[in-house]
C-alpha atoms as a PDB file:
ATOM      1  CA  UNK A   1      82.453 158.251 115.946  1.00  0.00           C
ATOM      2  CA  UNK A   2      81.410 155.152 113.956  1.00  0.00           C
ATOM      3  CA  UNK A   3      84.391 153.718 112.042  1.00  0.00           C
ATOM      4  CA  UNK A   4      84.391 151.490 109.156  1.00  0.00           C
ATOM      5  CA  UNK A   5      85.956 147.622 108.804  1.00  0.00           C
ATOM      6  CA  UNK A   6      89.054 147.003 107.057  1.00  0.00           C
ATOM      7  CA  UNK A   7      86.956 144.499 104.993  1.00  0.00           C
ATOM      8  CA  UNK A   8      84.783 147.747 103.873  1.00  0.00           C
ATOM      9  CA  UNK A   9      87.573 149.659 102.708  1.00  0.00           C
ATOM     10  CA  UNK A  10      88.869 146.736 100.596  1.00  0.00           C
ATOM     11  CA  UNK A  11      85.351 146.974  98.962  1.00  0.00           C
ATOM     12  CA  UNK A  12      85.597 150.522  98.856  1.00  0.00           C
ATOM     13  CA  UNK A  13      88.933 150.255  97.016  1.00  0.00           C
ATOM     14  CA  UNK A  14      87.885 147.648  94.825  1.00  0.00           C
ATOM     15  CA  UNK A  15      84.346 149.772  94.195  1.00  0.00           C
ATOM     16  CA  UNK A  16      82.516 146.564  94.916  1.00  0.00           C
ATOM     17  CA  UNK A  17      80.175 147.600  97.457  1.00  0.00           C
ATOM     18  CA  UNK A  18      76.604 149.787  96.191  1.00  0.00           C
ATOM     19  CA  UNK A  19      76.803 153.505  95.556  1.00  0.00           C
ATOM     20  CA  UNK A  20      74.703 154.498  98.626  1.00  0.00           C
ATOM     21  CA  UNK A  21      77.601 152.781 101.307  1.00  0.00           C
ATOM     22  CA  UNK A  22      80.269 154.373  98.689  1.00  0.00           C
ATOM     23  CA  UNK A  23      79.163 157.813  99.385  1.00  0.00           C
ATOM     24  CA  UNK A  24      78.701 156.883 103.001  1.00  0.00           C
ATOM     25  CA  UNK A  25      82.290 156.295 103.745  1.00  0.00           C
ATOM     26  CA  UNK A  26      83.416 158.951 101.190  1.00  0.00           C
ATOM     27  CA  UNK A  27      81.388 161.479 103.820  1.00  0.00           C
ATOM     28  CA  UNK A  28      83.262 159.847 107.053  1.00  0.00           C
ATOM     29  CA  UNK A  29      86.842 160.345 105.260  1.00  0.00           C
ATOM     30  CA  UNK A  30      85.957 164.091 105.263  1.00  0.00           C
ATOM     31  CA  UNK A  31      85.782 164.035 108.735  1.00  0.00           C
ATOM     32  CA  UNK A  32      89.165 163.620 109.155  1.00  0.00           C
ATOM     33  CA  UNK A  33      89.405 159.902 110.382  1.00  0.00           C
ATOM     34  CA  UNK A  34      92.681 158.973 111.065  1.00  0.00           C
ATOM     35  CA  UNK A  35      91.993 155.482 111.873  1.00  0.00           C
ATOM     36  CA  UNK A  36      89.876 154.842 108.371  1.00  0.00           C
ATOM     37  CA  UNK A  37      91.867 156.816 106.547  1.00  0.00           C
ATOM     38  CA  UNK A  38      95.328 154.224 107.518  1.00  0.00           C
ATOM     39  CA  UNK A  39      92.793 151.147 106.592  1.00  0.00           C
ATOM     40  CA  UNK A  40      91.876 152.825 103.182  1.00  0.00           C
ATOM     41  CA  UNK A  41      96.044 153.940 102.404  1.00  0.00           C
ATOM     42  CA  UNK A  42      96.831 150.358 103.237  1.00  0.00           C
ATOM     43  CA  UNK A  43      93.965 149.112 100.544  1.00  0.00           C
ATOM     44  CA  UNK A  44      95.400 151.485  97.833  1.00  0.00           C
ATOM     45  CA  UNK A  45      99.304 150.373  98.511  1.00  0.00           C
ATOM     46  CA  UNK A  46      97.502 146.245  97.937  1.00  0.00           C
ATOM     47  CA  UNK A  47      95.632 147.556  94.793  1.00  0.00           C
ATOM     48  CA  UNK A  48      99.040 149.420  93.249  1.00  0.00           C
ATOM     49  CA  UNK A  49     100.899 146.391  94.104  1.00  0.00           C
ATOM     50  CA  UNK A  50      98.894 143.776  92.301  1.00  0.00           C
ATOM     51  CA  UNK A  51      98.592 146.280  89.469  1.00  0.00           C
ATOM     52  CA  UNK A  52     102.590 146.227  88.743  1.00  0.00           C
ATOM     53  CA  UNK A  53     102.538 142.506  89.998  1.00  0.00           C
ATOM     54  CA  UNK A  54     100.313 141.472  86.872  1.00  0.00           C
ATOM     55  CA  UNK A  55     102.119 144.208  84.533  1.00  0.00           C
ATOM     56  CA  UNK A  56     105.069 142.499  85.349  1.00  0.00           C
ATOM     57  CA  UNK A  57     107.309 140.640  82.536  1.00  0.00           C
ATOM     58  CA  UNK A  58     110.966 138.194  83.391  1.00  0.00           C
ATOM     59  CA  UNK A  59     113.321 139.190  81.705  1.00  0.00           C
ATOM     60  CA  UNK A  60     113.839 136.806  78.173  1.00  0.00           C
ATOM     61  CA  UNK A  61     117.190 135.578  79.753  1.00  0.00           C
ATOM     62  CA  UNK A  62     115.921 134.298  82.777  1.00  0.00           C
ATOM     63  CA  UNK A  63     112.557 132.738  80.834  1.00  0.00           C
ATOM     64  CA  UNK A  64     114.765 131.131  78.298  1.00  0.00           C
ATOM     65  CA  UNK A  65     117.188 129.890  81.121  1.00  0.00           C
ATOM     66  CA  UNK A  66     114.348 128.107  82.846  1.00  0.00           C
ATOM     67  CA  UNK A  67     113.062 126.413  79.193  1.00  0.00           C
ATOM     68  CA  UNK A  68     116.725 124.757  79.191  1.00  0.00           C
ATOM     69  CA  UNK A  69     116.346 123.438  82.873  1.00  0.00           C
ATOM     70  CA  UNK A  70     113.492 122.424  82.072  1.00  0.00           C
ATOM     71  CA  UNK A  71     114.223 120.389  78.773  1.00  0.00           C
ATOM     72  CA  UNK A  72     117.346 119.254  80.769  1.00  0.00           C
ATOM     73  CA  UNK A  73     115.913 117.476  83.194  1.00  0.00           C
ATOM     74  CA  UNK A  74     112.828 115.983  81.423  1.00  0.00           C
ATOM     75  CA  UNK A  75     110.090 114.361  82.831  1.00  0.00           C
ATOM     76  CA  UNK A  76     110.960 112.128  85.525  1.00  0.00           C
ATOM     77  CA  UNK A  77     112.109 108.511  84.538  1.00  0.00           C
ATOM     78  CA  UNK A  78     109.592 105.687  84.819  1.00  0.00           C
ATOM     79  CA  UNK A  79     110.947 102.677  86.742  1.00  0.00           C
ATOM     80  CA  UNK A  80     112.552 100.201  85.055  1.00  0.00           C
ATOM     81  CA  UNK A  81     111.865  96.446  85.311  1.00  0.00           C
ATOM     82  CA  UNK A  82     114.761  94.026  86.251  1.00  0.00           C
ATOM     83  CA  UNK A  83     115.220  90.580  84.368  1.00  0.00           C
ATOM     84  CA  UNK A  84     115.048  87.234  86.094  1.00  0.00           C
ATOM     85  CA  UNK A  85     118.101  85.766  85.590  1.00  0.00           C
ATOM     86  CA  UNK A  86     117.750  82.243  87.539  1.00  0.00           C
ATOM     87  CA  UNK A  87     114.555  80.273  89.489  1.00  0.00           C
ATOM     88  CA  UNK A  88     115.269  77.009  91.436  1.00  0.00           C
ATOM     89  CA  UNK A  89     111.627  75.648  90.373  1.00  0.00           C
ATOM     90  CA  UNK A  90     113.273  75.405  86.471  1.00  0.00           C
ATOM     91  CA  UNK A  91     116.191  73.263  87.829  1.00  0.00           C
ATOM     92  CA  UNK A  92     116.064  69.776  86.689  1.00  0.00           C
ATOM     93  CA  UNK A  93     115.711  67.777  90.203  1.00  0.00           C
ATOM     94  CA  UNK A  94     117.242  64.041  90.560  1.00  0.00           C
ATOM     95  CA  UNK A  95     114.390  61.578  89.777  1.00  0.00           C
ATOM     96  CA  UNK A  96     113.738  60.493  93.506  1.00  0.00           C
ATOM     97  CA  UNK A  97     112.500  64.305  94.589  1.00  0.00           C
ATOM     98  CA  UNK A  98     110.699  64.959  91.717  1.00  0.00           C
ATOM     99  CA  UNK A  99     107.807  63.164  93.271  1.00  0.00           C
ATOM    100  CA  UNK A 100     108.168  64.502  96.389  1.00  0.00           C
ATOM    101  CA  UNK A 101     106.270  67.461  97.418  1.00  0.00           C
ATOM    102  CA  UNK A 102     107.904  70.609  97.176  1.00  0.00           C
ATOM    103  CA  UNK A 103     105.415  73.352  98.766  1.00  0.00           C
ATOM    104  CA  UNK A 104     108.035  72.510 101.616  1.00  0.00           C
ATOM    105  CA  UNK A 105     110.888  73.607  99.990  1.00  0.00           C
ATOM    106  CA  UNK A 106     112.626  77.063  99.444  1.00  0.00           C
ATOM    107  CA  UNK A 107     112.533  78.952  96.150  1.00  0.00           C
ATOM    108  CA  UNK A 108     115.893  80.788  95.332  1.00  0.00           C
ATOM    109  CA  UNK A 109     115.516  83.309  92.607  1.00  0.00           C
ATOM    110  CA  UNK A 110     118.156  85.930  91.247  1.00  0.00           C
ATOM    111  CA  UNK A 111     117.383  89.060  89.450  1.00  0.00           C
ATOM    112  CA  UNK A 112     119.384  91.373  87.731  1.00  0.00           C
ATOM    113  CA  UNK A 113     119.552  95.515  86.616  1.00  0.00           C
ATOM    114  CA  UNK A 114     122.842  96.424  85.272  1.00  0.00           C
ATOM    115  CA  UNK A 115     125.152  95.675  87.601  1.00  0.00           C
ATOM    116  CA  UNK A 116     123.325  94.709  90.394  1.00  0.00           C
ATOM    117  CA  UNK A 117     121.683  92.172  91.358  1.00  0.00           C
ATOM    118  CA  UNK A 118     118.628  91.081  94.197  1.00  0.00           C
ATOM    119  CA  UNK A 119     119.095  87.433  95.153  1.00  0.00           C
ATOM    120  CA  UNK A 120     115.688  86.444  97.205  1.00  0.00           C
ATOM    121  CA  UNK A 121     114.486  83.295  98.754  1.00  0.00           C
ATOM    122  CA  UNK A 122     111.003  81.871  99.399  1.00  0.00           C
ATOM    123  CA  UNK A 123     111.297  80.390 102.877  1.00  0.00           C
ATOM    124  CA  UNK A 124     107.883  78.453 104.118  1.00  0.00           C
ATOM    125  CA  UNK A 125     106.256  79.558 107.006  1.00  0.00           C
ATOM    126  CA  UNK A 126     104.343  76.211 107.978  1.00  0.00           C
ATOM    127  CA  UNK A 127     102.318  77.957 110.878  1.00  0.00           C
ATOM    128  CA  UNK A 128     100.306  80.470 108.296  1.00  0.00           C
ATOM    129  CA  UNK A 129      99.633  80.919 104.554  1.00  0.00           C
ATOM    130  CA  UNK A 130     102.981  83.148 104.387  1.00  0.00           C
ATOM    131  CA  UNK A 131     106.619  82.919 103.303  1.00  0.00           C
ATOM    132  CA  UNK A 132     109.541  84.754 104.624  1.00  0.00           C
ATOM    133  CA  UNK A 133     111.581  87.133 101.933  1.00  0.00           C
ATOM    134  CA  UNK A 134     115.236  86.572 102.368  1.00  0.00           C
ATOM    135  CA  UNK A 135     116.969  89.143 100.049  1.00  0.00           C
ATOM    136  CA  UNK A 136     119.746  90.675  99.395  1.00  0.00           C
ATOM    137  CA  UNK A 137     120.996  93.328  96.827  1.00  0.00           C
ATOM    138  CA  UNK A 138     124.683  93.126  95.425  1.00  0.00           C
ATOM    139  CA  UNK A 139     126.825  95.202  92.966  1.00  0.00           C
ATOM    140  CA  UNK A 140     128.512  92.719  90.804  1.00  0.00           C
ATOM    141  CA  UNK A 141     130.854  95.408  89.261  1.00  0.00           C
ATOM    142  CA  UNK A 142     132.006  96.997  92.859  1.00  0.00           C
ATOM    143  CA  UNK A 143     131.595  93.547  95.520  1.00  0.00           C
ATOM    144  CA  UNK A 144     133.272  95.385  98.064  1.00  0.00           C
ATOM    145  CA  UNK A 145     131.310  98.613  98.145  1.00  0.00           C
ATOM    146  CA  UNK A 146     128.582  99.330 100.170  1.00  0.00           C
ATOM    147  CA  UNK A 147     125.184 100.191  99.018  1.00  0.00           C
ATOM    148  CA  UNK A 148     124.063 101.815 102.034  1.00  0.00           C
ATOM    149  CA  UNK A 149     120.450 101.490 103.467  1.00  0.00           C
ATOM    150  CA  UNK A 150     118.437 100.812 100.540  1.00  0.00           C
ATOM    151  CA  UNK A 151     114.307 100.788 101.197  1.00  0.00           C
ATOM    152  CA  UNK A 152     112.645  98.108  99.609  1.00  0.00           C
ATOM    153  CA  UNK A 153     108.838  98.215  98.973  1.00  0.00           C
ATOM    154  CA  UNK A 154     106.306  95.201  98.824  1.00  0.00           C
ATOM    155  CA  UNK A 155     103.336  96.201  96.686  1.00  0.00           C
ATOM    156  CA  UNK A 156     100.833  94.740  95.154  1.00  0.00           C
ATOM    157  CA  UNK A 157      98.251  96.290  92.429  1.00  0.00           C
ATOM    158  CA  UNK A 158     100.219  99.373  93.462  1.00  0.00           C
ATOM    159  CA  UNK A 159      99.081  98.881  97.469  1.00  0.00           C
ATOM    160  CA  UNK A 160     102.434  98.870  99.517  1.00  0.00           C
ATOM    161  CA  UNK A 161     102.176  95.798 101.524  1.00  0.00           C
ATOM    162  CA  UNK A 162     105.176  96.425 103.560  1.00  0.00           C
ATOM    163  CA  UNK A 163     108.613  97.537 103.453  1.00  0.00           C
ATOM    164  CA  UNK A 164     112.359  97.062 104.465  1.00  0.00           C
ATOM    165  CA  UNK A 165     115.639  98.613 104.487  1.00  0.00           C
ATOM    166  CA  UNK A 166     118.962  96.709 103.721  1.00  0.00           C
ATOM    167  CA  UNK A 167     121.544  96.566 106.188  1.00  0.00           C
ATOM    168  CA  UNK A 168     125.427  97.468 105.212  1.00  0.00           C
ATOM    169  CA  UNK A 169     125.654  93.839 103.768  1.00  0.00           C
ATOM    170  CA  UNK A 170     122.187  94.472 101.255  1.00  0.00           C
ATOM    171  CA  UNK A 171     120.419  92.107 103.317  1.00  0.00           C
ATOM    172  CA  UNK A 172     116.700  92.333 103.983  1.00  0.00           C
ATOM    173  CA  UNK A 173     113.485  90.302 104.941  1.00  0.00           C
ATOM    174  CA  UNK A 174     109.924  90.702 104.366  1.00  0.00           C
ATOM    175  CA  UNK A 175     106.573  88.344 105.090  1.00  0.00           C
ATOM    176  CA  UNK A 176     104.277  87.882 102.046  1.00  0.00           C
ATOM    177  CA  UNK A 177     101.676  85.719 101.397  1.00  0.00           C
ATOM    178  CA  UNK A 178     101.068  83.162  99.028  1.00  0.00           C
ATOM    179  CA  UNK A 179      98.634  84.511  96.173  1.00  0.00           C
ATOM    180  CA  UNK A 180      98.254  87.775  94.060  1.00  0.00           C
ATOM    181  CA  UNK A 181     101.108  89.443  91.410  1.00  0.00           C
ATOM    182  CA  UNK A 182     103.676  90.722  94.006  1.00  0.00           C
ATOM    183  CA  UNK A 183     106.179  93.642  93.137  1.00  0.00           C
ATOM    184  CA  UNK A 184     109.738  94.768  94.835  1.00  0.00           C
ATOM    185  CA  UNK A 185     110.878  98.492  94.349  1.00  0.00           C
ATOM    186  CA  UNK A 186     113.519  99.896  95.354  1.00  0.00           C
ATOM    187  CA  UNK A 187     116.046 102.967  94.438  1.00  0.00           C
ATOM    188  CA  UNK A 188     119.295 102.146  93.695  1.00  0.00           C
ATOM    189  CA  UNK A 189     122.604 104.091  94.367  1.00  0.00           C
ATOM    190  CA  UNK A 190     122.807 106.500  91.674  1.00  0.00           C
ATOM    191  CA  UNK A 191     118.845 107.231  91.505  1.00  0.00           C
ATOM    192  CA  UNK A 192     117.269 104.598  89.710  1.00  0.00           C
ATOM    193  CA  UNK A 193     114.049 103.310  90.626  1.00  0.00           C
ATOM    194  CA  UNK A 194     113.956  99.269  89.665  1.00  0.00           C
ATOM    195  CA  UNK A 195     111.178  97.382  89.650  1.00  0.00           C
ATOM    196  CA  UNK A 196     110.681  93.328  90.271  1.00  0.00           C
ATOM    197  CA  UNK A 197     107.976  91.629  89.103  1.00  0.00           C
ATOM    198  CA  UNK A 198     108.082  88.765  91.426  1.00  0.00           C
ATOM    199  CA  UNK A 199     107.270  84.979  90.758  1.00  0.00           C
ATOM    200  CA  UNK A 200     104.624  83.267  92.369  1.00  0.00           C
ATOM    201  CA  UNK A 201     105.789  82.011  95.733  1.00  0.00           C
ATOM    202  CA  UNK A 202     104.128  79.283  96.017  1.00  0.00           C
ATOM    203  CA  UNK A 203     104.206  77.702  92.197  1.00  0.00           C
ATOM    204  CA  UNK A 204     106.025  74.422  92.152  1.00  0.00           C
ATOM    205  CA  UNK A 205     107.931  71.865  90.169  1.00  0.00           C
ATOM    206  CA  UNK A 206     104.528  69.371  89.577  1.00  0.00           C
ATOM    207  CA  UNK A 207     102.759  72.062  87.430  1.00  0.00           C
ATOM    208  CA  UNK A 208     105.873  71.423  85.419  1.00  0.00           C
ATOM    209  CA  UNK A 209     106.031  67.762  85.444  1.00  0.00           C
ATOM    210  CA  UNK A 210     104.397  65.031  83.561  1.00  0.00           C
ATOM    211  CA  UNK A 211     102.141  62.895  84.727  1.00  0.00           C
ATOM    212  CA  UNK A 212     102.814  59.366  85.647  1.00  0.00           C
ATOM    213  CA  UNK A 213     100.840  57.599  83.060  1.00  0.00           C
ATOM    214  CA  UNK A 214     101.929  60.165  80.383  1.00  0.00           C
ATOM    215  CA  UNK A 215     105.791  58.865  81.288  1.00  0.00           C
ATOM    216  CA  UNK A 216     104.619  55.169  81.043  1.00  0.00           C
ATOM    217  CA  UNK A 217     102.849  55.539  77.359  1.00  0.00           C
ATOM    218  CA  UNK A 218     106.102  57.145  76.429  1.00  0.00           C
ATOM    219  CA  UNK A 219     108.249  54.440  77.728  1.00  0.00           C
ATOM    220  CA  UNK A 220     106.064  51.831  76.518  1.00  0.00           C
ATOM    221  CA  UNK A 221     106.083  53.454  72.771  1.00  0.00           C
ATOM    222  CA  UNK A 222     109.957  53.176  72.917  1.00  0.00           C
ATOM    223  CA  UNK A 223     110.605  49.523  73.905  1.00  0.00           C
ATOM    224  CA  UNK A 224     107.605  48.909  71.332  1.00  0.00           C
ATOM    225  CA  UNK A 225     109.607  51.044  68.597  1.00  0.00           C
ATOM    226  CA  UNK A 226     112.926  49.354  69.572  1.00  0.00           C
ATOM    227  CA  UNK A 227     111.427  45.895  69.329  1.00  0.00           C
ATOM    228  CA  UNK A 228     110.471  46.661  66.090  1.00  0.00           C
ATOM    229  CA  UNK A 229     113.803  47.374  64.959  1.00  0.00           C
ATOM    230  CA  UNK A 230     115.498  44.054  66.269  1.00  0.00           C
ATOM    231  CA  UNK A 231     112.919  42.464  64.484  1.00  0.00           C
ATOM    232  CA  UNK A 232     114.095  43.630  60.893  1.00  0.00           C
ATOM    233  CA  UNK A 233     117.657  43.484  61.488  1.00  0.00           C
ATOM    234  CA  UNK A 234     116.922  39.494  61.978  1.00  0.00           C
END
């Protein structure tokens, strides 16, 4: 006895398939079956079920419950940028080292997001166009609690560059390299998501500082003015 698929009988159900294969399998059911006649019972329970499944209302209480959760939590909260609060490039530096180069020397800046802060320092690495990160995130409200691992990101343009996760003091280290607008993010106890727009690593005090001959016409202007001014008092 030919039988019929169970794909067929979920046409036949759905009365997709032509008239001619309709009557068909309408014939073979009246011969009693058993095996086609389970398939097509099985179709009928899947058709009655979706039927009630798009009738179907929640109840207002539990609709109106999920609009409050819903309102409650809000969109999720869009990182938030932390402040730099102090760069060792701005430092005034004693006359003699101004000159001297300084692509050699560390850079030591300190951010700062309510309470906490994320000290990092620009160490050179002389055999390649990198630095070493030395950071290290601190609660200034709670100094002797611990953060916990905290995973910090390196990104750039949105492209994670690397990461690292602070150990039980806040401490961390990362390798970047020398051009491009670098980013830190990391979560903070409690949830928030901070974000730190990082200074150039390798920008230096001579951008900064005037040139030589610029010093000299101002020096020379001054003895010129002062001379001036003995002059009249005589």
């Amino acid at each position: 006895m030919r039988h019929f698929s169970s794909e067929r009988w979920a046409g036949y159900v759905r009365k997709t398939l032509k008239p001619k294969d309709m009557q068909e399998m309408q014939v073979h059911l009246q011969t009693g079956c058993r095996e086609c006649e389970a398939d097509l019972a099985a179709w009928m329970h899947i058709k009655e079920m979706a039927a009630r499944e798009k009738a179907y209302q929640p109840p207002a209480a539990a609709v109106k419950m999920a609009k409050a959760a819903s309102k409650l939590h809000g969109e999720p909260a869009r990182p938030s940028i932390a402040r730099l609060l102090f760069d060792s490039f701005h430092t005034p530096v004693v006359a003699g080292v101004r000159s001297s180069p300084t692509s050699g020397q560390p850079r030591q800046v300190l951010y700062g997001f309510d309470k906490y802060r994320v000290d990092l320092r620009f160490e050179p690495n002389f055999n390649a166009d990198e630095v070493l990160l030395v950071g290290q995130v601190l609660n200034t409200a709670e100094s002797t609690e611990s953060l916990g691992p905290i995973t910090i990101a390196l990104t750039r343009g949105g492209q994670v560059l690397g990461t690292a996760r602070t150990n039980e003091f806040g401490e961390f280290q990362l390798e970047c390299d020398l051009g491009g607008r670098l980013e830190l993010q990391l979560t903070l106890p409690g949830g928030a998501t901070v974000k730190i727009p990082m200074v150039e690593p390798s920008a230096s005090h001579d951008a900064k500082e005037p040139s030589q001959p610029a010093v000299a016409k101002r020096l020379a202007s001054r003895l010129k003015a002062k001379k001036k001014s003995t002059r009249k008092k005589v």
